[in-house]
Protein backbone atom coordinates (compact mmCIF):
# COMPACT_ATOMS: atom_id res chain seq x y z
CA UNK A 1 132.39 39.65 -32.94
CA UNK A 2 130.19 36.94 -32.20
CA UNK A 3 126.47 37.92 -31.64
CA UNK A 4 126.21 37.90 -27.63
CA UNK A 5 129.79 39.52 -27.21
CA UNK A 6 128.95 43.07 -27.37
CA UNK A 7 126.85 42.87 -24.32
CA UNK A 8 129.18 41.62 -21.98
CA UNK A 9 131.33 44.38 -23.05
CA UNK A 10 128.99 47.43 -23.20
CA UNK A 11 128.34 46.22 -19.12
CA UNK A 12 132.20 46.32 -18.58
CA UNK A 13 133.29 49.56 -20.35
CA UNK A 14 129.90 51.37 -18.59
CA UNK A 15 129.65 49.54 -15.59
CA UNK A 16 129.74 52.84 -13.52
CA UNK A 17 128.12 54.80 -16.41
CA UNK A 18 124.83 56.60 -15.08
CA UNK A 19 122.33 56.35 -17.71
CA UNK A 20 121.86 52.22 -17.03
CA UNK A 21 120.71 53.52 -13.82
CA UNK A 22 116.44 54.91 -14.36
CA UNK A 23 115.21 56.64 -11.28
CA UNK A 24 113.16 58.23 -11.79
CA UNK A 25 112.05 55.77 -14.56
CA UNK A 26 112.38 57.37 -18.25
CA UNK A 27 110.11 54.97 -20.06
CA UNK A 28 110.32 57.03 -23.19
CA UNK A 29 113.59 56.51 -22.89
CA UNK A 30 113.53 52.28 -21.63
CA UNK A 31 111.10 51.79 -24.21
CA UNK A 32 113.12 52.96 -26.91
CA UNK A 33 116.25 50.85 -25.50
CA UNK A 34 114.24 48.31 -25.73
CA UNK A 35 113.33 48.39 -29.20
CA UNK A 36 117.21 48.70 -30.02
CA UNK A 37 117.61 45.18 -28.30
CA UNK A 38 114.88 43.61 -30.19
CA UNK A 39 116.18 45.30 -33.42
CA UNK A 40 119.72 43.70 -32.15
CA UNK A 41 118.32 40.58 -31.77
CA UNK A 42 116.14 40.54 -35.71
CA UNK A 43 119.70 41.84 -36.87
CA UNK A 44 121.75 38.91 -35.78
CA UNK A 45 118.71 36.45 -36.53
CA UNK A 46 119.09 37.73 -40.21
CA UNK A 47 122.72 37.27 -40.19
CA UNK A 48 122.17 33.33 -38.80
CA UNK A 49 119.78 33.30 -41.78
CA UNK A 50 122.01 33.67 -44.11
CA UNK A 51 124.47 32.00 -43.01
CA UNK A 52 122.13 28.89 -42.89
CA UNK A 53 121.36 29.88 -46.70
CA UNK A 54 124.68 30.40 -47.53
CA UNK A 55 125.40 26.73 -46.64
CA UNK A 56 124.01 26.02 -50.24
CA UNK A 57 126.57 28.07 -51.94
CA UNK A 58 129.75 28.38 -50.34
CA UNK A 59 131.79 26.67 -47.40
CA UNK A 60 130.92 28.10 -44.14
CA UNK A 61 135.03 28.96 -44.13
CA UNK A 62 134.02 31.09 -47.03
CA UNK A 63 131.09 32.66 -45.32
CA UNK A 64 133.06 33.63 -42.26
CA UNK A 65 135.72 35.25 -43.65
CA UNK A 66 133.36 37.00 -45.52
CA UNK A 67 131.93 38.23 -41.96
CA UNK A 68 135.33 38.62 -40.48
CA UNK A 69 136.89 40.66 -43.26
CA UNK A 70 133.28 43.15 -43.00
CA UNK A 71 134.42 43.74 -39.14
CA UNK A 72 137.93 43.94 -39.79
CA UNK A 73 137.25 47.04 -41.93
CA UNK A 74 134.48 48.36 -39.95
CA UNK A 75 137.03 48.43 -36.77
CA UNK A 76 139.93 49.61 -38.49
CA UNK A 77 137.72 52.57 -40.28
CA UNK A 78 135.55 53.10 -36.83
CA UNK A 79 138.80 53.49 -35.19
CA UNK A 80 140.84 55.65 -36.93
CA UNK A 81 137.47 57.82 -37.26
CA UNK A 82 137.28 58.26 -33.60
CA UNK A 83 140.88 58.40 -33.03
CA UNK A 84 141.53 55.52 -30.74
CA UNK A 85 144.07 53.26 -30.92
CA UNK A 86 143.51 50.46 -33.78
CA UNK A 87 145.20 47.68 -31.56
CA UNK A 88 145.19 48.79 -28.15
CA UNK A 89 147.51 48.78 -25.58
CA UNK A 90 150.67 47.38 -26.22
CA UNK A 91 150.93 44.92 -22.68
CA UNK A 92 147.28 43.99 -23.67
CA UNK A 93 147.78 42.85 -26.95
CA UNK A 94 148.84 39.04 -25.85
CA UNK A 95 144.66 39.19 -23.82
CA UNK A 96 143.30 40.86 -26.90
CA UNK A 97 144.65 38.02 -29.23
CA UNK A 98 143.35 35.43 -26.69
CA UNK A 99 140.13 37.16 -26.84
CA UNK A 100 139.89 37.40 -30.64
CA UNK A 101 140.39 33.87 -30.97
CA UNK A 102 138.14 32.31 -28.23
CA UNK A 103 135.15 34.42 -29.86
CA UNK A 104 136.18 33.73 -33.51
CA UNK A 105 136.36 30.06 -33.08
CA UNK A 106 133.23 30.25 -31.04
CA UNK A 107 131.63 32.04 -33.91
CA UNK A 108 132.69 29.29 -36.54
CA UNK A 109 131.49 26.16 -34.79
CA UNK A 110 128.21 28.12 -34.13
CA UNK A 111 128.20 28.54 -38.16
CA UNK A 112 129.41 24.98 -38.93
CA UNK A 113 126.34 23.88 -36.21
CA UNK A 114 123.76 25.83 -38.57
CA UNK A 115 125.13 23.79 -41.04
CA UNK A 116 123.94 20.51 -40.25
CA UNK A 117 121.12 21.49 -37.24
CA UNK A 118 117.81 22.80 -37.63
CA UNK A 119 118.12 26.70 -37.03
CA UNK A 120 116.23 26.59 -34.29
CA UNK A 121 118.38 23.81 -32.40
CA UNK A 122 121.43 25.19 -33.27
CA UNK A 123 120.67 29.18 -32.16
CA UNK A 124 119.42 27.54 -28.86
CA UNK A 125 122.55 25.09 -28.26
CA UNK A 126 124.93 27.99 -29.08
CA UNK A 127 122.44 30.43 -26.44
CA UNK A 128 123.80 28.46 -23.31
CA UNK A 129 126.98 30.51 -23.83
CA UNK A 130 126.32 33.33 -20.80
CA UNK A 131 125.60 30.07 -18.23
CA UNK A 132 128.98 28.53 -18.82
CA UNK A 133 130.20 32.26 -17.82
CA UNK A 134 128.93 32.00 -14.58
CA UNK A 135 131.14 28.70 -14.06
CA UNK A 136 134.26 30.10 -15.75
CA UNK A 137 134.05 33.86 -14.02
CA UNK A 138 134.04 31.31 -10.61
CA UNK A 139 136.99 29.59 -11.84
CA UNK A 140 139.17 32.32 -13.27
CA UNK A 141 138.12 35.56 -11.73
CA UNK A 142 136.90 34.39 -8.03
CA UNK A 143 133.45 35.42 -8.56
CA UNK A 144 130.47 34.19 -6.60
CA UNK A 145 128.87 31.05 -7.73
CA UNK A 146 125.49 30.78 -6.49
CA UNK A 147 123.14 27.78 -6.12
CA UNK A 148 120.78 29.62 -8.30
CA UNK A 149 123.95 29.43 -11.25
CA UNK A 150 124.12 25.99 -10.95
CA UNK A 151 120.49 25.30 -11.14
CA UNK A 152 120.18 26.54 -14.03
CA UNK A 153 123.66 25.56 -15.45
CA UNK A 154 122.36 21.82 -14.67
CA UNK A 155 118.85 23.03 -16.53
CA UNK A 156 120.54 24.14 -19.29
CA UNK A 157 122.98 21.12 -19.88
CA UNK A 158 119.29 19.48 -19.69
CA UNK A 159 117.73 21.69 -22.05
CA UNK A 160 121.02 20.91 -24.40
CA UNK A 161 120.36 17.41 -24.38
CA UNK A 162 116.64 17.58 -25.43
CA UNK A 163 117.39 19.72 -28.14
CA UNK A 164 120.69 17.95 -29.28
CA UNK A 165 118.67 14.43 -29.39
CA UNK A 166 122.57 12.75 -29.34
CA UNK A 167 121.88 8.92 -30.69
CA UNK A 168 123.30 7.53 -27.71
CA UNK A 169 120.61 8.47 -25.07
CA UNK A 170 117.71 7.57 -27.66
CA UNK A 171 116.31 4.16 -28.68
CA UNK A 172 116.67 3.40 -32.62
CA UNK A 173 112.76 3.91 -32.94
CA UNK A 174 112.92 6.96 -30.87
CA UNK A 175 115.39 8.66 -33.33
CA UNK A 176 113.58 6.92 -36.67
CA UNK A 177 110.09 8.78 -35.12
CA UNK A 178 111.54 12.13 -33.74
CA UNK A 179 114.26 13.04 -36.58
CA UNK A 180 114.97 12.47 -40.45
CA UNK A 181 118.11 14.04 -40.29
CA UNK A 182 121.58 12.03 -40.38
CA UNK A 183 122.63 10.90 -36.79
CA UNK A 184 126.11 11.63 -37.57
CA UNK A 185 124.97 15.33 -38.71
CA UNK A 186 123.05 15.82 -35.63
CA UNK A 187 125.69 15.23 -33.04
CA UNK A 188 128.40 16.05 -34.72
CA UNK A 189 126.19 20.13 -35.26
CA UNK A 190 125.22 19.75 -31.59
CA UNK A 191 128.66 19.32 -30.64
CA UNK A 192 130.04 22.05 -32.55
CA UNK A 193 127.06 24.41 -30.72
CA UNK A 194 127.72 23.33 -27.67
CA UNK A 195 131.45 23.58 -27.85
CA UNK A 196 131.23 27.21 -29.50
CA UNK A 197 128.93 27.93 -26.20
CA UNK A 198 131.56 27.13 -24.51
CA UNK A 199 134.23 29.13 -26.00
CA UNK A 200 132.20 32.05 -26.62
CA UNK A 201 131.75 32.15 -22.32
CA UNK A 202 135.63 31.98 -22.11
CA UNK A 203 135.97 35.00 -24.14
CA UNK A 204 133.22 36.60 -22.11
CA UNK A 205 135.64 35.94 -19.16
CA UNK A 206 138.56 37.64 -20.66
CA UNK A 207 136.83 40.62 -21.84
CA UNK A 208 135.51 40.91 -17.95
CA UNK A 209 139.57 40.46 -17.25
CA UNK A 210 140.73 43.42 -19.43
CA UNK A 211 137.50 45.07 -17.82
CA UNK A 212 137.01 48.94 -19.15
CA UNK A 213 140.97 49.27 -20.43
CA UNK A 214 139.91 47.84 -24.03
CA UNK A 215 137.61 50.10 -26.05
CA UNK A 216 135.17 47.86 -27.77
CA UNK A 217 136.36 49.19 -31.39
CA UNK A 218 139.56 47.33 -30.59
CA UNK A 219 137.67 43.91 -29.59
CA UNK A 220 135.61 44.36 -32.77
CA UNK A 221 139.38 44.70 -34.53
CA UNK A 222 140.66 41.69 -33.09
CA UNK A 223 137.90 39.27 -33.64
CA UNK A 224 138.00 40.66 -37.24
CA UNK A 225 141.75 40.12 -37.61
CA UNK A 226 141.79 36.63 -35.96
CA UNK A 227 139.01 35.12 -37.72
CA UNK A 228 139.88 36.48 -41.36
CA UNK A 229 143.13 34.85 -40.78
CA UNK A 230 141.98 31.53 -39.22
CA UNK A 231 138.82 31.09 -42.00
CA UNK A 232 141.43 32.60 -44.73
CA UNK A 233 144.49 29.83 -44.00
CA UNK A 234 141.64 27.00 -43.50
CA UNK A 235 139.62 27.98 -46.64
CA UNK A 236 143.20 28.37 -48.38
CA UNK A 237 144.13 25.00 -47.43
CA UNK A 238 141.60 23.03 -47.89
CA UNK A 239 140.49 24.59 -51.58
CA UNK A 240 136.91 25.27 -50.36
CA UNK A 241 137.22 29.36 -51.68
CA UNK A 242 134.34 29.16 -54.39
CA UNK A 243 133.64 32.22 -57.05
CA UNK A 244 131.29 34.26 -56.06
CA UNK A 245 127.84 34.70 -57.82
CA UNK A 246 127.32 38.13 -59.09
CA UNK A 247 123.25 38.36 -57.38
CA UNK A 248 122.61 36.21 -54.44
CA UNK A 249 126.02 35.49 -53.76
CA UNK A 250 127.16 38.75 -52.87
CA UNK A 251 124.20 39.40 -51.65
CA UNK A 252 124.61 36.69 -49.15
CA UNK A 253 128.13 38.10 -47.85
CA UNK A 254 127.32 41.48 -47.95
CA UNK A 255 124.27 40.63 -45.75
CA UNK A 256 126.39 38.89 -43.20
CA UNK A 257 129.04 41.38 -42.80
CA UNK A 258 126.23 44.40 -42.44
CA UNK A 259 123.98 42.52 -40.37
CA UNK A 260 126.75 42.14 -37.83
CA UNK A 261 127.79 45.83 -37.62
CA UNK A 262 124.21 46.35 -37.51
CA UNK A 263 123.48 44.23 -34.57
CA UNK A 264 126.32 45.13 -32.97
CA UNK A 265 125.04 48.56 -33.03
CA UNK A 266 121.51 48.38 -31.94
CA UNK A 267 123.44 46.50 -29.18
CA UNK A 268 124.99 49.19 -27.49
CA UNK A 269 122.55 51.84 -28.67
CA UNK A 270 120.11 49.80 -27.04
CA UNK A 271 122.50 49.44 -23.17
CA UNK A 272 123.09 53.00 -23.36
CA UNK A 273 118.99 53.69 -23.02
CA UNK A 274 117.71 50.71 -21.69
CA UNK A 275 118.94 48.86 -17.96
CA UNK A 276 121.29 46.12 -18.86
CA UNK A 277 118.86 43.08 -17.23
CA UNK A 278 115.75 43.88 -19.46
CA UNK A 279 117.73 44.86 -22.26
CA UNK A 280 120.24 41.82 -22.53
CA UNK A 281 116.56 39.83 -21.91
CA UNK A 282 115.65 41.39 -25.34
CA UNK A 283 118.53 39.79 -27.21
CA UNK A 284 117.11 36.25 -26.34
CA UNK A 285 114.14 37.11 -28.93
CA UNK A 286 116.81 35.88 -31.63
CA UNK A 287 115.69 32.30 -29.89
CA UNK A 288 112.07 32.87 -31.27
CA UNK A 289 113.31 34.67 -34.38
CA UNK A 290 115.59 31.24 -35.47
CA UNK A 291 112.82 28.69 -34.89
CA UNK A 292 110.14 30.93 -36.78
CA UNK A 293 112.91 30.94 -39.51
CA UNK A 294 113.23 27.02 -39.37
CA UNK A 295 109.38 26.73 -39.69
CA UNK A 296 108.51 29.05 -42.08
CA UNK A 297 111.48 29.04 -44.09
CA UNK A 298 113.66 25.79 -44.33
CA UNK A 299 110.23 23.69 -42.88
CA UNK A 300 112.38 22.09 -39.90
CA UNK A 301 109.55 21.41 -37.65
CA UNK A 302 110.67 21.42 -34.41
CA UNK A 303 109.40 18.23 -32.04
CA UNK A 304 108.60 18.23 -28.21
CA UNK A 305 111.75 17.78 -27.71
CA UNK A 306 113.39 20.68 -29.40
CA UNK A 307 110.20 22.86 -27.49
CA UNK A 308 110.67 21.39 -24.14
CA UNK A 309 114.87 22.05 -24.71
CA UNK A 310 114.41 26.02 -25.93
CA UNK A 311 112.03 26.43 -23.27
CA UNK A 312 114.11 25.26 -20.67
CA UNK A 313 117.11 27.36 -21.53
CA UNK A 314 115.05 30.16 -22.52
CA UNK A 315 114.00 30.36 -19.23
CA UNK A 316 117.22 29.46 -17.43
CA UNK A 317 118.40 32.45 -19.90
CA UNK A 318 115.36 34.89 -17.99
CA UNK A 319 116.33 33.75 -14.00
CA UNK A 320 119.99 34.39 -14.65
CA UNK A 321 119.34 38.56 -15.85
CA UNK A 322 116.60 38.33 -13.54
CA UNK A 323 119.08 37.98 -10.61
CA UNK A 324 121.91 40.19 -12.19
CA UNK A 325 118.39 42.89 -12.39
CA UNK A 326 117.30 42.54 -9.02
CA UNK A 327 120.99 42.40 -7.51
CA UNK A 328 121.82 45.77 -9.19
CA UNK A 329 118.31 47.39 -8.90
């Protein structure tokens, strides 16, 4: 499951679930939800880490069926463990399948984008994701579209295009003096973030369609199962399986596949204590958690630009839970 899809689904399956509601407030018990959601968000920021440093050793095919195959099992095991069923309803199979594949391809181009962007770029690109829900809950589900969602849908398409830096809206000097990297890289990664953005909001819809029917074991199962096929046949096909080293090789994929279960974890640990506004909030630290990687780590400093970009979709990011907050509380 890709990093931001366990929240929409925690707020489906528990949308009439008591404990989101604190009145009186239990700030022992907010507090500690929101440490789970900043845990969340170091977990998946870890797991984009090493998928950025797996880059050096293995295709990023490689590296997400590595991921994939990690959930598959955890699902399966998690399942059968709690007794519910593995693949869900039969006459919501054909959704769950349509689900599993709108999140696993959103979860590869985000890996191909980290790739060829900066860290930082690419985590914020691929963050844009729960704005494009707004639009595509409006189109598919009949909800409300406010002039507040398209504000900041129009920020954020803003904030995209500062941090994507696409060759066509800059002069040749400007991209000479604001970027070493290849042109061609840099597009071609924003694209890929963008368009996993995208995607990852479409399965955000669906999971809102099969609403609190689908135990979130069985969407865990299906992005497992899709994505371990898709990366499997692709990798397959195109020769890019490599051996794997015996130390930081599997220490790589067995990072990425734990780091997920973990996060996903800490997610809905973190929901079940903490109101789903603030909370969800907390998950946007993996923003600040990917550019302090890029700095400190791979030395991608990021330029006004980049800064002005994050900022702006960080903060479209904080209006849009700020509404859902104040609407429910």
């Amino acid at each position: 499951m890709s990093d931001q899809e366990s929240l929409i689904e925690y707020n489906i399956n528990h949308q009439n679930y008591q404990s989101l509601i604190i009145s009186p407030p239990n700030h022992r018990k907010y507090v500690k939800g929101l440490i789970c959601m900043a845990l969340s968000a170091f977990a998946f920021s870890i797991n984009g880490l090493f998928v950025k440093l797996g880059t050096s050793h293995y295709h990023v095919l490689q590296l997400i069926f590595a991921r994939s195959s990690f959930q598959l099992a955890f699902g399966i095991i998690a399942s059968l463990w709690l007794r519910i069923e593995v693949f869900g309803k039969k006459e919501l199979r054909g959704w769950l399948l349509l689900r599993g594949l709108l999140g696993s391809s959103a979860n590869a181009l985000f890996y191909y984008s980290l790739s060829l962007l900066p860290m930082g770029d690419a985590t914020v690109i691929f963050f844009t994701g729960p704005m494009f829900t707004s639009i595509f809950a409006c189109l598919f589900l009949g909800e409300e579209f406010t002039k507040l969602d398209f504000l900041t849908s129009a920020l954020c398409l803003l904030g995209v295009a500062l941090c994507s830096k696409p060759s066509f809206l800059l002069t040749t000097q400007a991209i000479e003096i604001f970027r070493s990297d290849s042109s061609w890289n840099r597009d071609i990664g924003s694209l890929a973030a963008f368009a996993g953005a995208i995607l990852s909001a479409l399965a955000y819809v669906t999971v809102r369609k099969l609403g609190s029917q689908v135990h979130i074991l069985v969407h865990i199962t299906y992005f497992g199962l899709a994505s371990s096929i898709f990366s499997f046949i692709m990798a397959f096909v195109q020769n890019k399986f490599t051996p794997v080293e015996l130390d930081t090789g599997i220490l790589i994929l067995l990072v990425l596949g734990v780091t997920a279960c973990i996060g996903q974890c800490f997610t809905n640990l973190g929901l079940q204590l903490a109101p789903a506004g603030p909370g969800t909030l907390m998950r946007n630290l993996d923003i600040l958690f990917a550019f302090i990687y890029s700095v400190l780590i791979f030395n991608e400093i990021p330029d006004f630009y980049s800064i002005l970009g994050a900022a702006l979709i960080f903060g479209c990011a904080v209006l849009t839970w700020l509404k859902k907050w104040l609407a429910r509380y």
